[in-house]
Protein backbone atom coordinates (compact mmCIF):
# COMPACT_ATOMS: atom_id res chain seq x y z
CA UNK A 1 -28.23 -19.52 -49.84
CA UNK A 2 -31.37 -19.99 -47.42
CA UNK A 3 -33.43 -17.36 -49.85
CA UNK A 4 -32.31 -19.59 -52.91
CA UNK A 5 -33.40 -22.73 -50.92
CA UNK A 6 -36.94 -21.14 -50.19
CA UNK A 7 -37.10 -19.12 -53.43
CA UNK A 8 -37.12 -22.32 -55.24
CA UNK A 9 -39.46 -23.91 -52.92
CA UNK A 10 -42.42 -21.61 -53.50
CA UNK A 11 -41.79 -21.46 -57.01
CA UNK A 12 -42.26 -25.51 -57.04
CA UNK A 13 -45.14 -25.02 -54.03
CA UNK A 14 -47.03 -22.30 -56.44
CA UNK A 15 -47.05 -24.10 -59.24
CA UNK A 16 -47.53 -27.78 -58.02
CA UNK A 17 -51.00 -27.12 -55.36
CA UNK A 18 -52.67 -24.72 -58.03
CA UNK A 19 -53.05 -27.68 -60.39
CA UNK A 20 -55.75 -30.14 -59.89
CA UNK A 21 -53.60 -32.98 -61.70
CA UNK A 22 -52.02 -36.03 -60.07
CA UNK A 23 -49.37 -35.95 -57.73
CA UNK A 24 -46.42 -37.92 -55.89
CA UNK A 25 -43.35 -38.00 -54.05
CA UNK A 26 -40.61 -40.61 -53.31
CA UNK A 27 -37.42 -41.50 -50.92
CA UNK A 28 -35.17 -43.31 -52.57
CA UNK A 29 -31.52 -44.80 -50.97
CA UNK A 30 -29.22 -45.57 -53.74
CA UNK A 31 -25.27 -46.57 -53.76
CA UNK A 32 -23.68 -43.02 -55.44
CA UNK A 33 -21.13 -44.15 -58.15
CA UNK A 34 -18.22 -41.53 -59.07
CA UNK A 35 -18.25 -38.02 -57.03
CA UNK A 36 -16.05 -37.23 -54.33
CA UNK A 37 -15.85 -41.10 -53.09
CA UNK A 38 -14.25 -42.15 -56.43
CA UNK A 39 -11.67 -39.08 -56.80
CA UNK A 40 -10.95 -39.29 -53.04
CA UNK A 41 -9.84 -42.83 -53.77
CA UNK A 42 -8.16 -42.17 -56.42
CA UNK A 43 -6.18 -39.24 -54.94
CA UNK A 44 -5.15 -41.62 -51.63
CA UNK A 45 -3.86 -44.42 -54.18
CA UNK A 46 -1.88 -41.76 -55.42
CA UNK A 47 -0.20 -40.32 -52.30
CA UNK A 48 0.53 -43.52 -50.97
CA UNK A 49 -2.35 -44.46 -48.62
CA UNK A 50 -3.65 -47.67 -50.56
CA UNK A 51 -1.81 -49.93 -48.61
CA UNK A 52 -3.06 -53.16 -46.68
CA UNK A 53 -3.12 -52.62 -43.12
CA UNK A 54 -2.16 -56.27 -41.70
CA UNK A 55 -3.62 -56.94 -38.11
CA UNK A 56 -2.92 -60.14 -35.96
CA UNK A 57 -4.22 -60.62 -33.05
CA UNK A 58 -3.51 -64.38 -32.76
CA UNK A 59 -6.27 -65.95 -30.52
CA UNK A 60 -8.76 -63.58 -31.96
CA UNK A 61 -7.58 -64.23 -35.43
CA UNK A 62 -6.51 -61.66 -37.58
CA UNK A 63 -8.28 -58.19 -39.48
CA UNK A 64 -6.73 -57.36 -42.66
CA UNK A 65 -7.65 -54.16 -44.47
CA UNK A 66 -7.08 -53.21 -47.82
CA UNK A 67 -7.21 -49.38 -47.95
CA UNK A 68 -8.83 -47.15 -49.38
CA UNK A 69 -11.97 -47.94 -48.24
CA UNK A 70 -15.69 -46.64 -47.67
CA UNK A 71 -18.39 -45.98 -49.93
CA UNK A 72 -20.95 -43.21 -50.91
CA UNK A 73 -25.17 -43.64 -50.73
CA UNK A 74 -27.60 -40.98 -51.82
CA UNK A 75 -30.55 -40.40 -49.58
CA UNK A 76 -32.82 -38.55 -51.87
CA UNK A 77 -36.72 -37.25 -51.50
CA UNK A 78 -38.53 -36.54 -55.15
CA UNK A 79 -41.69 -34.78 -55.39
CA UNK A 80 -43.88 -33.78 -58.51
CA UNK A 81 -46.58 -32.61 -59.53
CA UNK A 82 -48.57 -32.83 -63.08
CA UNK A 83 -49.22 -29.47 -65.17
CA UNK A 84 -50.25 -30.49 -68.70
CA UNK A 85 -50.61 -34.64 -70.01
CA UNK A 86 -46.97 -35.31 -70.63
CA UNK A 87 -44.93 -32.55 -68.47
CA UNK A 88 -44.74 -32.19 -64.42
CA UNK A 89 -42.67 -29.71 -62.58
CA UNK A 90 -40.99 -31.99 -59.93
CA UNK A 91 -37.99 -31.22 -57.54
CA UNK A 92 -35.51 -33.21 -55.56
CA UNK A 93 -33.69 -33.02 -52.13
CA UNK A 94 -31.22 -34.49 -49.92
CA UNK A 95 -27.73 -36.11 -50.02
CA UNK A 96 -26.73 -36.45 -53.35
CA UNK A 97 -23.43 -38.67 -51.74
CA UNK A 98 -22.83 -39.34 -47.81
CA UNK A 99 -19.63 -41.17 -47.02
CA UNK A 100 -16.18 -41.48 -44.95
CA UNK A 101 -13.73 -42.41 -47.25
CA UNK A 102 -10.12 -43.78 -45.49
CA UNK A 103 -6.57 -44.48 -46.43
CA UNK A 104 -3.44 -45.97 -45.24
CA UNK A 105 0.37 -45.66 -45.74
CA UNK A 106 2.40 -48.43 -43.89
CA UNK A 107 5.61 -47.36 -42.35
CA UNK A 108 6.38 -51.07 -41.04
CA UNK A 109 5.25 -54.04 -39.28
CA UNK A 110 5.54 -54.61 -35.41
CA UNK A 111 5.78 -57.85 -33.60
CA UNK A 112 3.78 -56.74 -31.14
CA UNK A 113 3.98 -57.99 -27.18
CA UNK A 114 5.47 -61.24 -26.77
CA UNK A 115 3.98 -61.84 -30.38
CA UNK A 116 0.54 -61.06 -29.24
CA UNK A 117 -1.59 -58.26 -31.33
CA UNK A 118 1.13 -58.06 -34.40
CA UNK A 119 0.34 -56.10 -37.22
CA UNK A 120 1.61 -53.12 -39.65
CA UNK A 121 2.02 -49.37 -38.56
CA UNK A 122 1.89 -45.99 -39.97
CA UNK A 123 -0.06 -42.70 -41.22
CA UNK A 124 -3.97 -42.90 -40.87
CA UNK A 125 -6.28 -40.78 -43.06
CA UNK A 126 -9.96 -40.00 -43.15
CA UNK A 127 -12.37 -37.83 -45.49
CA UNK A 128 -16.09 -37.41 -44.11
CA UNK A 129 -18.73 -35.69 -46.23
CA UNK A 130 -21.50 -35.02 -47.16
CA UNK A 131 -23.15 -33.26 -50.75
CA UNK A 132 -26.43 -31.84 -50.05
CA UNK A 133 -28.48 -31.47 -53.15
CA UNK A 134 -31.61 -29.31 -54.10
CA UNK A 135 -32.60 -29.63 -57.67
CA UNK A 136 -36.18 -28.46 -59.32
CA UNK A 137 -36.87 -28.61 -62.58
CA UNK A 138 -39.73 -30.31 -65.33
CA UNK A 139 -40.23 -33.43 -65.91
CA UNK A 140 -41.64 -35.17 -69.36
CA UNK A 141 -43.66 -38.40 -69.85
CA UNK A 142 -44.18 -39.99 -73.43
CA UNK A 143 -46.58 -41.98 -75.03
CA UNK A 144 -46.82 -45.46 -74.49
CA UNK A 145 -44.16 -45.58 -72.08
CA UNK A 146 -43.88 -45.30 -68.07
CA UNK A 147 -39.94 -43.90 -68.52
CA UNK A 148 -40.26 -40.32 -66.68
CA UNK A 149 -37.43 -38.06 -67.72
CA UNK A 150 -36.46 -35.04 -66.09
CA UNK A 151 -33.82 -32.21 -66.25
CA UNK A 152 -33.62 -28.74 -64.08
CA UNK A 153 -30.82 -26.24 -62.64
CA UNK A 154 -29.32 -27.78 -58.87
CA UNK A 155 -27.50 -26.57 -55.94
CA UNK A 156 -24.91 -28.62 -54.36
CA UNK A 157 -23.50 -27.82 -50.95
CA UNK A 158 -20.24 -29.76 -50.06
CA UNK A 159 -19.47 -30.41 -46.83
CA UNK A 160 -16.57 -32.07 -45.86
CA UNK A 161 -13.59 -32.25 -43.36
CA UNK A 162 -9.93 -33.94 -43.37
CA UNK A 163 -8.62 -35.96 -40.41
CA UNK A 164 -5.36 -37.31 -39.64
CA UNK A 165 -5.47 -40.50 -37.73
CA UNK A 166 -7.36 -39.07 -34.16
CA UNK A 167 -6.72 -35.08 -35.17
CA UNK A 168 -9.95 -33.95 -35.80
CA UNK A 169 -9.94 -31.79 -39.05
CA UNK A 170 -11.89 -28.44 -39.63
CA UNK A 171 -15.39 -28.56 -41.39
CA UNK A 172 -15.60 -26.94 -44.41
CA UNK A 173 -18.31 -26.19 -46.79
CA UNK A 174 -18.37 -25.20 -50.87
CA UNK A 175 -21.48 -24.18 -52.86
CA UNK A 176 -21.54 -25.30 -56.12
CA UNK A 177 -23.57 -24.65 -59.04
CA UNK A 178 -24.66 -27.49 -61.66
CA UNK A 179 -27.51 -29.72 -63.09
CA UNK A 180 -29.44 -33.08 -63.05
CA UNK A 181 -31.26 -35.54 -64.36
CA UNK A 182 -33.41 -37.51 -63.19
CA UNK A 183 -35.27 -40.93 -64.85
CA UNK A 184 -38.20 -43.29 -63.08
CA UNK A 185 -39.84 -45.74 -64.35
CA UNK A 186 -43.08 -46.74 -61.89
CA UNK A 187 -43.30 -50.72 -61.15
CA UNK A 188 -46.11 -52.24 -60.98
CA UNK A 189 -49.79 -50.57 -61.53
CA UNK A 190 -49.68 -46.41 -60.94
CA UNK A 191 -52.72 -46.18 -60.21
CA UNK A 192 -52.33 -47.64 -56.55
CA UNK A 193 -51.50 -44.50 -53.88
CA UNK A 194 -47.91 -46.74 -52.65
CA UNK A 195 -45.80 -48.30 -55.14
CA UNK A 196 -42.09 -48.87 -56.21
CA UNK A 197 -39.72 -47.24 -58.87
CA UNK A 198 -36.33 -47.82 -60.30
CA UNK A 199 -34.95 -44.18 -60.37
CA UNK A 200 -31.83 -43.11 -61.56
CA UNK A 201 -30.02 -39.46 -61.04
CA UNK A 202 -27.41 -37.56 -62.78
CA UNK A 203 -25.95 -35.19 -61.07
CA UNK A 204 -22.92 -32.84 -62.86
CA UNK A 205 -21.34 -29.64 -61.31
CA UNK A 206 -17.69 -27.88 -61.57
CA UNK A 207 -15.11 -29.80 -59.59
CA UNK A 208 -14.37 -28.49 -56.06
CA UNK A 209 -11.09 -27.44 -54.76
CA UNK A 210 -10.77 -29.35 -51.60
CA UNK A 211 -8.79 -27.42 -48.09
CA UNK A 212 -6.86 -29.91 -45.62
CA UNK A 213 -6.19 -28.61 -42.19
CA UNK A 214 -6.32 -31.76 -40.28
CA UNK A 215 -4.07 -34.25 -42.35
CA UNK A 216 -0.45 -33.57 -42.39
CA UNK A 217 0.86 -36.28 -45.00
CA UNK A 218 -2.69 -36.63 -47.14
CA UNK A 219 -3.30 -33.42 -49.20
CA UNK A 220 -6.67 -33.48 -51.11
CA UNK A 221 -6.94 -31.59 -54.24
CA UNK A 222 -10.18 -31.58 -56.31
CA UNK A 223 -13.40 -33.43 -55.69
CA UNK A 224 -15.20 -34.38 -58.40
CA UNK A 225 -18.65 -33.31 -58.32
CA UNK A 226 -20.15 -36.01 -61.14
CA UNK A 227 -22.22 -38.66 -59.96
CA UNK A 228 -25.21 -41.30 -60.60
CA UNK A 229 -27.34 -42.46 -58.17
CA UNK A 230 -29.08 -46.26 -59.44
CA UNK A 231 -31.76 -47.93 -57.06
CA UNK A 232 -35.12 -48.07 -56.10
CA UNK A 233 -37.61 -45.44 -54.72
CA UNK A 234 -40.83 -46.04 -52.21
CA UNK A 235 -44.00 -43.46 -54.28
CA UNK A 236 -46.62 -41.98 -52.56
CA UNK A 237 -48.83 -40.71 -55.60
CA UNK A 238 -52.50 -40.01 -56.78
């Protein structure tokens, strides 16, 4: 995997410093929409751990907390460089999805200690992960328009463990093979060397079949590996 990583980086490296055309790269954080967040939820719903965890702690008021919960963001780095007027070979890395996604099944409700620090009871369950992405590939400009589109062969590497309330689960990784694509659209004048971008990425792959050893009740099945990343991007370019 480390000789694909590199292989891919000279390749890029090669081809983007023996040009003499312009240049940039961007970092980019963006809420990740479907992927393993969205199926994890799904699959928790399923199995039973979408309940509402009901906490009252009287004279600290109460913390109510409708399960599932948690979210994925993309941390993302884009770089590119221009080989003819309309085409640049470009290539992206970093977390294509970062999140810990948890669940809940209530077994009851407790009155607590002299009807201090009430609230429900029952199975915890967390997911952590984390997608790493590495995508190059050539991106096209057109005529009259700032709308960058580009599409190339990626790597995904899924990291991810299962926990069972405080039972630490075992890491476990998956390499899968897929594709992305990837739009910006430059705000503001290019020409200046710092600069803003709405970017958007596409990222599709085979689902993965997910291992639990940590959660006893929660069994995982498969993570989907289909996501889009929409925000904005900080350039560097010239």
């Amino acid at each position: 995997m480390k000789k694909f990583f590199f292989l891919i980086l000279v390749v890029v490296n090669i081809n983007c410093f023996a040009q003499t055309n312009n240049w940039f790269i961007s970092f980019s954080c963006a809420p990740s929409i479907g992927g393993p967040a969205a199926s994890l939820k799904s699959q928790m719903k399923n199995q039973g751990y979408g309940d509402e965890e009901i906490n009252s702690f009287d004279i600290f008021g109460s913390g109510d907390v409708q399960y599932p919960k948690g979210g994925a963001v993309a941390l993302l780095a884009t770089g590119g460089k221009k080989i003819s007027d309309h085409k640049s070979l470009y290539f992206v890395a970093g977390l294509a999805g970062t999140a810990t996604i948890d669940g809940f099944k209530s077994k009851g409700y407790s009155d607590g200690f002299f009807g201090l620090f009430a609230g429900s009871y029952g199975e915890h369950v967390s997911v952590k992960y984390n997608l790493y992405q590495l995508t190059a590939g050539c991106m096209f400009s057109f005529s009259n328009s700032r709308t960058q589109v580009g599409f190339g062969p990626s790597l995904y590497v899924f990291n991810y463990s299962v926990s069972d309330g405080y039972l630490l689960g075992k890491t476990h990784n998956s390499i899968v093979p897929g594709a992305a694509m990837n739009t910006r659209i430059p705000l503001g004048k290019q020409r200046k060397l710092v600069g803003l971008e709405f970017v958007t990425n596409v990222n599709i792959a085979p689902p993965v079949k997910m291992q639990s050893d940590g959660a006893k009740g929660f069994q995982p099945k498969n993570a989907s590996m289909v996501s889009l990343n929409i925000g904005l991007a900080l350039s560097f370019r010239n």
